[in-house]
N, C-alpha and C. Protein backbone atom coordinates (compact mmCIF):
# COMPACT_ATOMS: atom_id res chain seq x y z
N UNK A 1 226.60 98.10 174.31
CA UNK A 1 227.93 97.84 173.81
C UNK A 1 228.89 98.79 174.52
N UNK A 2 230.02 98.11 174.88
CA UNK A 2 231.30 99.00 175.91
C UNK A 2 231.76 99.71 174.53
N UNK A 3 231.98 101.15 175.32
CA UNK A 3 232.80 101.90 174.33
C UNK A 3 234.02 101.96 174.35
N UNK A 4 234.71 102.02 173.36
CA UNK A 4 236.50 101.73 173.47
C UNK A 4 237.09 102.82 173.51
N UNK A 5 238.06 102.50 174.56
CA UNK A 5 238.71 104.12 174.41
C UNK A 5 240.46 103.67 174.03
N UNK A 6 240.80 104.43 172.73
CA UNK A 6 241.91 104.49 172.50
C UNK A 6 242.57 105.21 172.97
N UNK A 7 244.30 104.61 173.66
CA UNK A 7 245.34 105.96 174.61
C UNK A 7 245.89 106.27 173.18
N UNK A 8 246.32 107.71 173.77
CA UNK A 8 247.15 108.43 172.81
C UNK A 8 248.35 108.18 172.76
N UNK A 9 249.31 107.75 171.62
CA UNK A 9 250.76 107.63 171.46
C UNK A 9 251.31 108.70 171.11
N UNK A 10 252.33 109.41 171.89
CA UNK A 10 252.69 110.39 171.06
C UNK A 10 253.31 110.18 169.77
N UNK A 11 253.68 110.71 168.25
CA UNK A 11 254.59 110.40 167.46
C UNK A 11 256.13 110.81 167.54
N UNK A 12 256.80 109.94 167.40
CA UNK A 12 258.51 110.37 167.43
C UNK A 12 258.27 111.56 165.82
N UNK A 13 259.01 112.32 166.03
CA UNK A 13 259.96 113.25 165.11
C UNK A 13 261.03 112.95 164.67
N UNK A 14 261.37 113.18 163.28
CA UNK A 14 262.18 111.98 162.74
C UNK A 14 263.70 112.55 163.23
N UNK A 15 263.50 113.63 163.80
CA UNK A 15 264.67 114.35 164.59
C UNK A 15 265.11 113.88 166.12
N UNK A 16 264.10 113.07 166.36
CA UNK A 16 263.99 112.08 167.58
C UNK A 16 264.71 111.10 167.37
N UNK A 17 264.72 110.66 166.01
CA UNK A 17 264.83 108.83 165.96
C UNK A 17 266.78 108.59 165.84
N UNK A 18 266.89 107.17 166.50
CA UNK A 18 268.48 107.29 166.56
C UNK A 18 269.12 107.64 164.86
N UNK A 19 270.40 108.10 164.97
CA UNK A 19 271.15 107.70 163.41
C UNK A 19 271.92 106.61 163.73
N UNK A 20 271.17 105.76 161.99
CA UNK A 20 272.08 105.15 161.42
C UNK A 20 273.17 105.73 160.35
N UNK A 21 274.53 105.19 160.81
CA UNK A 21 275.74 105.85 160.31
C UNK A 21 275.95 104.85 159.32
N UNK A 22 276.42 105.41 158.07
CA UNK A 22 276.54 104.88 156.78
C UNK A 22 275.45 103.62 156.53
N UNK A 23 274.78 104.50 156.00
CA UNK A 23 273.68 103.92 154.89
C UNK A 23 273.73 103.54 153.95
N UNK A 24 273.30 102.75 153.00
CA UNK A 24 274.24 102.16 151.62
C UNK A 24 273.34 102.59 150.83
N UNK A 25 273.37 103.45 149.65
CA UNK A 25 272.42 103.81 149.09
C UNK A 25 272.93 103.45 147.04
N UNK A 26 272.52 102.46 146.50
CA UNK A 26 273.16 101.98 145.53
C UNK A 26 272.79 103.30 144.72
N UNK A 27 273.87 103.21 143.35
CA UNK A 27 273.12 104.77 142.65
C UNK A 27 273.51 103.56 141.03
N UNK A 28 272.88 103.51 140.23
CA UNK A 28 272.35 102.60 139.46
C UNK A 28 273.59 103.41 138.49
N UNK A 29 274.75 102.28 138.22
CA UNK A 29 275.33 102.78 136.47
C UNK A 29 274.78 103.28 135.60
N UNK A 30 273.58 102.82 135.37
CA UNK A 30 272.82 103.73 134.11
C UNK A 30 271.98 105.28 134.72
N UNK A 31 272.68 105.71 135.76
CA UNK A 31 271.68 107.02 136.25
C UNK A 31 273.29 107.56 135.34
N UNK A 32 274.21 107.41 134.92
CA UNK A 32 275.67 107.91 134.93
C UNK A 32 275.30 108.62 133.19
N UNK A 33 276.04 109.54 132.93
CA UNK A 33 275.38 109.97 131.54
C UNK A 33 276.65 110.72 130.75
N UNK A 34 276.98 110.81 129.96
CA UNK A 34 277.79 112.04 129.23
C UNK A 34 277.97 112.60 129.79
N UNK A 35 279.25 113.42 130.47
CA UNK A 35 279.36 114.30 131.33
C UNK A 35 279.06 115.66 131.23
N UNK A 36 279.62 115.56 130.10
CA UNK A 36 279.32 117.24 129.20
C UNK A 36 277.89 117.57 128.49
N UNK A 37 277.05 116.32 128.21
CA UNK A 37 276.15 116.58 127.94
C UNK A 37 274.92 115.54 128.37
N UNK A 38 274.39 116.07 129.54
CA UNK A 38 273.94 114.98 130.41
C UNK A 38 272.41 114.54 130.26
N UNK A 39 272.15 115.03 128.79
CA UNK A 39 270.84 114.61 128.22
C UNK A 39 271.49 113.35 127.17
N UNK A 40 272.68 112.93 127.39
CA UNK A 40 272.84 111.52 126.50
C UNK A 40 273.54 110.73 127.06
N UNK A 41 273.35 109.19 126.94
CA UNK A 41 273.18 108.12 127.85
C UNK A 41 274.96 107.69 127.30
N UNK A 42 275.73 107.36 128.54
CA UNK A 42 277.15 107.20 127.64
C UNK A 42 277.24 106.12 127.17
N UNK A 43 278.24 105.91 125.88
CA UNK A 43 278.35 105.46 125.13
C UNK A 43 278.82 104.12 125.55
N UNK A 44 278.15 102.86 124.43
CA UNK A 44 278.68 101.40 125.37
C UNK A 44 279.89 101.28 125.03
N UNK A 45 281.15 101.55 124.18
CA UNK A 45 282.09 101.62 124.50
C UNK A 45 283.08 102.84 124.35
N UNK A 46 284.05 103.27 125.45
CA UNK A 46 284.64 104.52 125.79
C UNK A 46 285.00 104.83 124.95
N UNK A 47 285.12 106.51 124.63
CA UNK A 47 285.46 107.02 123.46
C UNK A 47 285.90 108.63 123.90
N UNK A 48 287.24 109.18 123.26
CA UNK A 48 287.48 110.61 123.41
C UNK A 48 287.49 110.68 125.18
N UNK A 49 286.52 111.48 126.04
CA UNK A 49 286.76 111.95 127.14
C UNK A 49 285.97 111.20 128.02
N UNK A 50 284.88 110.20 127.39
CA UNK A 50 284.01 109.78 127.64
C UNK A 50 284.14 108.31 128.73
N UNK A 51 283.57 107.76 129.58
CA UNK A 51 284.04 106.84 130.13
C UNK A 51 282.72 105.42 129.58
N UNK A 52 282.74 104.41 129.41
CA UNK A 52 281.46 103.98 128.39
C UNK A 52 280.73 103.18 129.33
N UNK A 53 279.66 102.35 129.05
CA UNK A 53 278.90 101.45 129.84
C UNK A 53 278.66 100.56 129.15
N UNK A 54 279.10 99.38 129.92
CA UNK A 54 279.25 97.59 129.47
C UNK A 54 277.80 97.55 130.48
N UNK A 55 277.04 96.87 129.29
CA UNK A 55 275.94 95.70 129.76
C UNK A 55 276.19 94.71 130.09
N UNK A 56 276.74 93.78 129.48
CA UNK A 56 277.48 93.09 130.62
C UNK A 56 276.38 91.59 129.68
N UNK A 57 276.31 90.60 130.08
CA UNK A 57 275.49 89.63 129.83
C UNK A 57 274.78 89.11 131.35
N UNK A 58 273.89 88.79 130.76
CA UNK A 58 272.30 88.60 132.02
C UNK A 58 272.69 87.70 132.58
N UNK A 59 273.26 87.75 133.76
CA UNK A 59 272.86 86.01 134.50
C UNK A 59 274.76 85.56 134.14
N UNK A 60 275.06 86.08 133.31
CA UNK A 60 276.46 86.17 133.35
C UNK A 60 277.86 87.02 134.18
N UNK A 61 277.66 88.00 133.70
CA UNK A 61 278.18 89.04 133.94
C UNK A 61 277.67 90.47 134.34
N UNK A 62 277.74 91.39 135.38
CA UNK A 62 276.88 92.11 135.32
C UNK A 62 277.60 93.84 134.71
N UNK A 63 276.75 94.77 134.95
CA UNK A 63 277.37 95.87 133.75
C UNK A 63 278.08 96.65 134.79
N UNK A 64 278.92 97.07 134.00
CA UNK A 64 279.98 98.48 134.65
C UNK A 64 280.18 99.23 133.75
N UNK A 65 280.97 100.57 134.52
CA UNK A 65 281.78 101.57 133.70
C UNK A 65 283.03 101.21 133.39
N UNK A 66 283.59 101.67 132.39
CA UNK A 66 284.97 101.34 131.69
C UNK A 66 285.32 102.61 130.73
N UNK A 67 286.69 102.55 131.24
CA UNK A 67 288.31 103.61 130.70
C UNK A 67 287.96 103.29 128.97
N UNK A 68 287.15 101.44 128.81
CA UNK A 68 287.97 100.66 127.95
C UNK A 68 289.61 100.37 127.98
N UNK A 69 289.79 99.75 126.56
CA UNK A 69 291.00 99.36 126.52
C UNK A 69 292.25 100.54 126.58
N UNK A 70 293.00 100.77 127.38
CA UNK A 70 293.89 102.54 127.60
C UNK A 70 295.60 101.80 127.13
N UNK A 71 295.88 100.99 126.73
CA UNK A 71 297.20 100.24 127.03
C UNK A 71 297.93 101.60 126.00
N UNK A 72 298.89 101.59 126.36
CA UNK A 72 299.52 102.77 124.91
C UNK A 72 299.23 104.15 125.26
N UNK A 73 298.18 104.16 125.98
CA UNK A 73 297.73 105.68 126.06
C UNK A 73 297.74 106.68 127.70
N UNK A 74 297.89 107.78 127.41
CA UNK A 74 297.22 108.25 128.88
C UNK A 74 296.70 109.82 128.37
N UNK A 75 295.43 109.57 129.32
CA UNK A 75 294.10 110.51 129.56
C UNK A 75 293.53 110.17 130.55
N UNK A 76 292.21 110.77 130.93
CA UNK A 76 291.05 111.16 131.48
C UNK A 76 289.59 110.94 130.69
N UNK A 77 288.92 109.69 131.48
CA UNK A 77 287.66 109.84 130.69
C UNK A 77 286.41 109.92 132.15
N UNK A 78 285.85 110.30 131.52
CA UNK A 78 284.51 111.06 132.39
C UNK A 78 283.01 110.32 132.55
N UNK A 79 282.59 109.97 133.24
CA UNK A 79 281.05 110.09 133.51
C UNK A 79 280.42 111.10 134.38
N UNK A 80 278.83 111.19 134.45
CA UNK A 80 278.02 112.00 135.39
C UNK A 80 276.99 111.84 135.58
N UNK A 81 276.47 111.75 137.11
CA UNK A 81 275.00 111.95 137.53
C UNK A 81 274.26 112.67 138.21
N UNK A 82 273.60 112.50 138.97
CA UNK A 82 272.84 113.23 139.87
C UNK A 82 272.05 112.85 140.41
N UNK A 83 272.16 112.85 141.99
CA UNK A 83 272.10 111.82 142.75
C UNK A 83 271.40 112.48 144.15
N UNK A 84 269.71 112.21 144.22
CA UNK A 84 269.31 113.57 145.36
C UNK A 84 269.68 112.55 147.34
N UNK A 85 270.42 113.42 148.05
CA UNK A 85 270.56 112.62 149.43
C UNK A 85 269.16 112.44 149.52
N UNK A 86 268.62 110.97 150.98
CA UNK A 86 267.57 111.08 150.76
C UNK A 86 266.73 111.57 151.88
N UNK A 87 265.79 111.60 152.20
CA UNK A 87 264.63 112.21 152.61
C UNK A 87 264.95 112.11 154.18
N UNK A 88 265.67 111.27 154.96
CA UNK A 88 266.06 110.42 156.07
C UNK A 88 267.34 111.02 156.41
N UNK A 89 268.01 111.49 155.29
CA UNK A 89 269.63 111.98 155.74
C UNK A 89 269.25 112.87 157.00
N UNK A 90 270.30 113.06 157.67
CA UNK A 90 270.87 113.48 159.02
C UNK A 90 271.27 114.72 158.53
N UNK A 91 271.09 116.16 158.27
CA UNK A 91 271.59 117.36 158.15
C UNK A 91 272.84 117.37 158.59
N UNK A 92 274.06 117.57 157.93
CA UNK A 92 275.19 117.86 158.48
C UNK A 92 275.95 116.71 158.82
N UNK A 93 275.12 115.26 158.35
CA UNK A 93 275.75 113.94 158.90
C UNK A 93 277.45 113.20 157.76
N UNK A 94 277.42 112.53 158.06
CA UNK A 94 278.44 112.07 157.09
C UNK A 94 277.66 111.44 155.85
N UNK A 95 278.91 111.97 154.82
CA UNK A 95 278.02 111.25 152.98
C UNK A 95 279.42 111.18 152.86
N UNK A 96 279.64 109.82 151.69
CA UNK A 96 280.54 109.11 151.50
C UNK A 96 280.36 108.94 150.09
N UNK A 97 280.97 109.12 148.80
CA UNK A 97 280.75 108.07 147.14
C UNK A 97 281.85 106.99 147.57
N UNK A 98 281.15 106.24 147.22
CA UNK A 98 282.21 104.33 147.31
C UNK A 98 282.12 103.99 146.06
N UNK A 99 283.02 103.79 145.31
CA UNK A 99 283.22 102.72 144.15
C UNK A 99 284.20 101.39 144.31
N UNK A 100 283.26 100.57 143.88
CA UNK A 100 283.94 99.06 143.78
C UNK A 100 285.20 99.01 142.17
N UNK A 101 285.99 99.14 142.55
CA UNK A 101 286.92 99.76 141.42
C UNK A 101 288.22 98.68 140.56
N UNK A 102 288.71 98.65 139.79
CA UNK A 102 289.45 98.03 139.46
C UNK A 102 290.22 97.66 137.86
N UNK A 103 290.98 97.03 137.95
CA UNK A 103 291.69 96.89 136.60
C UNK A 103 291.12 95.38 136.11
N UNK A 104 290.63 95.25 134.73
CA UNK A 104 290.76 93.77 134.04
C UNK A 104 291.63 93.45 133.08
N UNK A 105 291.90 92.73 133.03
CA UNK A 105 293.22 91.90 132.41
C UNK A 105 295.33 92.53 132.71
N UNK A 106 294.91 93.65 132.75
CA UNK A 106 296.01 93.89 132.91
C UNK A 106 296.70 95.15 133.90
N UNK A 107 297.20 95.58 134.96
CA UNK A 107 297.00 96.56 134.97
C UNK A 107 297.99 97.70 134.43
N UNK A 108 297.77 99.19 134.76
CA UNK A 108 298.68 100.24 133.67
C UNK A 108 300.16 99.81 134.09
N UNK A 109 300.64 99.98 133.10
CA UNK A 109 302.36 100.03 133.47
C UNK A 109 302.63 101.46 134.15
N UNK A 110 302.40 102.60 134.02
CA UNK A 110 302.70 103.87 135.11
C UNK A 110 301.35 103.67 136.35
N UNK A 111 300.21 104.12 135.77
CA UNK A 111 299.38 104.17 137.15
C UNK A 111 297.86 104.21 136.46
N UNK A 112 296.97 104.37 137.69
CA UNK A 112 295.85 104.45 137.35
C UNK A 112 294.76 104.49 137.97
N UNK A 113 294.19 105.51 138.26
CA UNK A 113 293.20 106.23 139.23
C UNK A 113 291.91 106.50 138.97
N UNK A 114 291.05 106.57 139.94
CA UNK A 114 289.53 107.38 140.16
C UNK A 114 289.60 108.56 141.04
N UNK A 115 288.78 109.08 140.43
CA UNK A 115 288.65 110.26 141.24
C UNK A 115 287.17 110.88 141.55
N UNK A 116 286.48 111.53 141.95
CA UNK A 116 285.13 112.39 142.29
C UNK A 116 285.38 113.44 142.32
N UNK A 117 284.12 114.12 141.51
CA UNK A 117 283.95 115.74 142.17
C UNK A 117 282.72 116.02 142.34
N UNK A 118 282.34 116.88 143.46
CA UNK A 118 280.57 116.71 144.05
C UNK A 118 279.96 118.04 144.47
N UNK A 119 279.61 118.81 143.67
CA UNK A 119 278.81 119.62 143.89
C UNK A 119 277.52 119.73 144.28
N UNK A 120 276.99 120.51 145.23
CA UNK A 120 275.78 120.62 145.56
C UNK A 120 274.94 121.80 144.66
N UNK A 121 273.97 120.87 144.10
CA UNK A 121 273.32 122.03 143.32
C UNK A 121 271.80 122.72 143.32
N UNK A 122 272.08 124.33 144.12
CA UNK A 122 271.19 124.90 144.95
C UNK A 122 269.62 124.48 143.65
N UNK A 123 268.74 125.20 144.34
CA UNK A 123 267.44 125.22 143.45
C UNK A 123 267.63 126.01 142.28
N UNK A 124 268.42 126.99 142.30
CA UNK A 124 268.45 128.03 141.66
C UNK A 124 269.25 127.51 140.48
N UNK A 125 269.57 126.35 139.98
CA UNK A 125 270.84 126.08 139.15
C UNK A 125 271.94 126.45 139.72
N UNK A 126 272.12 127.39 141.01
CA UNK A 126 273.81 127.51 141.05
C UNK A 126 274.18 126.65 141.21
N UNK A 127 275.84 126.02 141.84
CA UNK A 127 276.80 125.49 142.64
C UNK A 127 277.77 126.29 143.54
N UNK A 128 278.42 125.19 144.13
CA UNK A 128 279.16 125.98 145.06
C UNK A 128 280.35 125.25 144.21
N UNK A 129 281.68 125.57 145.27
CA UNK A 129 282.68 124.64 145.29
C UNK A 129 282.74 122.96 145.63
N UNK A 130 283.43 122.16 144.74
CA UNK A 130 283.64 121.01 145.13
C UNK A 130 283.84 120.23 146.35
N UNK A 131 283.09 119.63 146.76
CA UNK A 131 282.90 118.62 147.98
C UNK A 131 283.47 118.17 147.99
N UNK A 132 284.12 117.43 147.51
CA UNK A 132 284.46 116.16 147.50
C UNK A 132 285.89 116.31 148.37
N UNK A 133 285.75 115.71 149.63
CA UNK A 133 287.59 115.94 149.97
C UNK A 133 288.60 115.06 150.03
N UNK A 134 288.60 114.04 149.18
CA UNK A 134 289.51 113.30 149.27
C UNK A 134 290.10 113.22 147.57
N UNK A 135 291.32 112.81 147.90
CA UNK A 135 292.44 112.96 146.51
C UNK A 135 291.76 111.41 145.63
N UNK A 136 292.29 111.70 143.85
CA UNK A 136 291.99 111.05 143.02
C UNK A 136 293.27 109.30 143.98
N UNK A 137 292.31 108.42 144.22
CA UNK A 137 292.78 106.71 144.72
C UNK A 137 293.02 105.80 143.51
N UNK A 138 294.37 105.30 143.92
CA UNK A 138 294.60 104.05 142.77
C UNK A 138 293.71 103.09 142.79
N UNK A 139 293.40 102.59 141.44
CA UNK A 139 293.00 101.70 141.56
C UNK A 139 293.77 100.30 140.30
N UNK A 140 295.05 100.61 140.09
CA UNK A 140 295.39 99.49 139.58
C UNK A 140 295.81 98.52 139.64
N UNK A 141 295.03 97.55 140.16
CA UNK A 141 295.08 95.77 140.78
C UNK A 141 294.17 95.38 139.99
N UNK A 142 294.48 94.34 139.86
CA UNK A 142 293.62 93.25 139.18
C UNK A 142 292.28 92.72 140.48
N UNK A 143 292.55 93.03 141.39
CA UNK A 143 292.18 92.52 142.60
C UNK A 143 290.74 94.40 142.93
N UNK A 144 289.93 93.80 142.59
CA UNK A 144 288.28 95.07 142.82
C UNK A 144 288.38 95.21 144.20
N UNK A 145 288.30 96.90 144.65
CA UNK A 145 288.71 97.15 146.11
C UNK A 145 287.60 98.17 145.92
N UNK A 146 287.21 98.27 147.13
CA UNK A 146 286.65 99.79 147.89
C UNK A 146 287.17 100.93 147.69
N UNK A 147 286.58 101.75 146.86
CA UNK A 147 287.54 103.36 146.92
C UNK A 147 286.68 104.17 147.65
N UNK A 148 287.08 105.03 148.74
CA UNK A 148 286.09 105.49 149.61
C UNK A 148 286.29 107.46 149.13
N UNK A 149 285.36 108.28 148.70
CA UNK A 149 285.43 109.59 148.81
C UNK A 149 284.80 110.07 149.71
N UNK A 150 285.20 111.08 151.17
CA UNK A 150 284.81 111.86 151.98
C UNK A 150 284.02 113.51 150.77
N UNK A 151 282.62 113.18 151.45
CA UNK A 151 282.09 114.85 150.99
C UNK A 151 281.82 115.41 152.11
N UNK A 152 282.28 117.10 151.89
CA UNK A 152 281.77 117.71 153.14
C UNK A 152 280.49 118.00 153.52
N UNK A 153 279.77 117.65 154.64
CA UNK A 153 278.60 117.36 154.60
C UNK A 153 277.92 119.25 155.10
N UNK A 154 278.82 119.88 155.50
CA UNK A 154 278.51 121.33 156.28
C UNK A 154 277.16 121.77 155.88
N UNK A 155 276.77 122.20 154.18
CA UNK A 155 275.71 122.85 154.19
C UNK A 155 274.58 121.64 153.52
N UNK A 156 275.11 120.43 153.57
CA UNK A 156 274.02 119.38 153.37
C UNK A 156 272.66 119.33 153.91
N UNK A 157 271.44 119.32 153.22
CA UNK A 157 270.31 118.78 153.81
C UNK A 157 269.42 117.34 153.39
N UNK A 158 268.30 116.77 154.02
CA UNK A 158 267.68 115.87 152.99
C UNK A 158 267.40 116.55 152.04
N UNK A 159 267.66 115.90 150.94
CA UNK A 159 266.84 116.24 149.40
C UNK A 159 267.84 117.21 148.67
N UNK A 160 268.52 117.17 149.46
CA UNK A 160 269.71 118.47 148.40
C UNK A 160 270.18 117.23 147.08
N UNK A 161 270.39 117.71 145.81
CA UNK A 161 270.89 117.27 144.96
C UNK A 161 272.43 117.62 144.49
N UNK A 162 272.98 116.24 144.63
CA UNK A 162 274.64 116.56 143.84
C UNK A 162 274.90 115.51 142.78
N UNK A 163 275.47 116.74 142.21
CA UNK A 163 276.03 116.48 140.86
C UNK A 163 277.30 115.89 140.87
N UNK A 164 277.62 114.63 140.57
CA UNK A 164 278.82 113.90 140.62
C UNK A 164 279.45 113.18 139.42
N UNK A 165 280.65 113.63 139.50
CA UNK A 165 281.43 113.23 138.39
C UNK A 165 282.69 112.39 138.10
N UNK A 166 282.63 111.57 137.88
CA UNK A 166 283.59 110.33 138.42
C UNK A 166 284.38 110.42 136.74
N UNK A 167 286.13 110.39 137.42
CA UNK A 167 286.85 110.57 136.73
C UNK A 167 287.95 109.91 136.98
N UNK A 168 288.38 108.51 135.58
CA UNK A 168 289.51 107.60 135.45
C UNK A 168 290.59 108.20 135.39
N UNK A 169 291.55 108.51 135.97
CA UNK A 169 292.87 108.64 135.15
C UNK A 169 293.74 107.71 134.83
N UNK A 170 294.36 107.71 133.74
CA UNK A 170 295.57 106.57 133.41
C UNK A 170 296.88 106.90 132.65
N UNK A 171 297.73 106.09 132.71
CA UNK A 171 298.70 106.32 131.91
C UNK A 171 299.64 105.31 132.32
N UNK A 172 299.62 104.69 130.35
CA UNK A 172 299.86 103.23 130.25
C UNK A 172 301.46 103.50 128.84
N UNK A 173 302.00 102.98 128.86
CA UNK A 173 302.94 102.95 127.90
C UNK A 173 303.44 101.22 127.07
N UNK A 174 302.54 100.42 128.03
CA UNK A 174 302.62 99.30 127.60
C UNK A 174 302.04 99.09 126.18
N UNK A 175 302.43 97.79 125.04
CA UNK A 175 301.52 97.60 123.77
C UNK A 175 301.34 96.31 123.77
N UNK A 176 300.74 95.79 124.73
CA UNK A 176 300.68 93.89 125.05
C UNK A 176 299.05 93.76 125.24
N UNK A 177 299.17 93.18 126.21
CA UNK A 177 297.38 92.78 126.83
C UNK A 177 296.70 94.12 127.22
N UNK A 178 295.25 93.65 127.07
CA UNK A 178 294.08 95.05 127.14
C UNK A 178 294.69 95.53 128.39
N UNK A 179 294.41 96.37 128.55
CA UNK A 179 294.30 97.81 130.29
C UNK A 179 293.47 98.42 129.90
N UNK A 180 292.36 97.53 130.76
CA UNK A 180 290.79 97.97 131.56
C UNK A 180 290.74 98.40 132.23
N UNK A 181 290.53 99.83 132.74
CA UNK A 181 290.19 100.48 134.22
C UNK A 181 288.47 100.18 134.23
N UNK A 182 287.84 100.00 135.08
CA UNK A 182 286.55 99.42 135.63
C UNK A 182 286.11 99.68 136.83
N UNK A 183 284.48 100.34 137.08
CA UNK A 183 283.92 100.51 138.10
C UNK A 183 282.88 99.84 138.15
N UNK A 184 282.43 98.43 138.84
CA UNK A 184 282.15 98.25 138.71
C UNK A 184 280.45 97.93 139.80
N UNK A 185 280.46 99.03 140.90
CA UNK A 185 279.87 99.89 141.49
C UNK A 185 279.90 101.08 142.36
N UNK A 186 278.78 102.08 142.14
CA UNK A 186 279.11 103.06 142.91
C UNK A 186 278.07 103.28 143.64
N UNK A 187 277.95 103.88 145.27
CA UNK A 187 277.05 103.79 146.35
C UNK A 187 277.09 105.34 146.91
N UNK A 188 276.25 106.05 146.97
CA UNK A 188 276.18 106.48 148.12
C UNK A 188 276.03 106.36 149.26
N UNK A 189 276.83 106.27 150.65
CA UNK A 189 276.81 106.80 152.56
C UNK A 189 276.86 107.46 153.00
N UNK A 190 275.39 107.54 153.52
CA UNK A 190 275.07 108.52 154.44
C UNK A 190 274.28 108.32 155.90
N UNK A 191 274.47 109.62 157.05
CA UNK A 191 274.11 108.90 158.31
C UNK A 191 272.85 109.41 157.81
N UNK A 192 271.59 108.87 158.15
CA UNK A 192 270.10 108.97 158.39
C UNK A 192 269.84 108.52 159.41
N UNK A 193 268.14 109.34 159.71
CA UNK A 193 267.19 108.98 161.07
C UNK A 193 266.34 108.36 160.33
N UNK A 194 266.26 107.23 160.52
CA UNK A 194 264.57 106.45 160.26
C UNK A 194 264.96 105.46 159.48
């Protein structure tokens, strides 16, 4: 019997392999939690500082975050997660939070915004300062748009974990039809090798 001889391939290093620039990395509404107290799941509808989570109906409608109804009012309500880059990220590459954003039924009579804030949080429990570099984006149209946040990627690695906190602002003076602020997804982008 002929003996087989296998050639050697070398292996690429994943430091070898090209980047892909913006990666879409979905981060699931329900990873989103109480902000202030992020051992409880937020509430299905918004309340106090809180921003709530619609289930939505199956095969109908699908679930988002919501201001709820704000008409009459203005505040700030809050969600939070934590969200590890992944294993593939590009050290130092570009990371992006995207929310699919928007108003239902009505939008605010003054204004009405999202915002991010993104800390990287070392092993140790510390943080640093806020990442996140872009200003709180309108989002009051009836019409669901792209809201894009730039994070600074400087001391980013794979597997670093950030803590992100997505924050509605509004302020409505109207007393007519609901004013829904609504997210109704949010993504992480980032460049990765592999």
């Amino acid at each position: 019997m002929p003996s087989i001889t296998y050639s050697t391939i070398p292996l690429m290093t994943r430091a070898e392999l090209a980047t892909d620039q913006n990666a879409v990395y979905a981060i699931p509404l329900t990873a989103f939690r109480t902000w202030d107290a992020l051992a409880t799941n937020l509430p299905a509808a918004a309340a106090a500082d809180d921003l709530g989570l619609v289930t939505g109906t199956l095969g109908t409608h699908g679930p988002n975050i919501t201001a709820g109804d704000v008409k009459a009012t203005s505040s700030t309500r809050y969600a939070r997660c934590q969200v590890p880059l992944p294993v593939e990220y590009k050290a130092g590459g570009a990371v992006t939070v995207r929310a699919k954003a928007g108003m239902q039924t009505t939008v605010a009579d003054t204004s009405c915004t999202i915002d991010f804030q993104v800390y990287r949080v070392a092993r140790d429990t510390t943080v640093g300062a806020d990442i996140c570099a872009t200003s709180a984006t309108t989002i009051n149209s009836l019409t669901f748009a792209e809201k894009e946040f730039t994070i600074t990627p400087t001391t980013l690695g794979p597997g670093d974990l950030l803590d992100i906190r997505m924050a509605i602002i509004y302020v409505d003076g109207a007393t007519g039809t609901a004013v829904t602020p609504t997210a109704a997804a949010v993504e992480l982008l980032c460049d990765i090798r592999g």
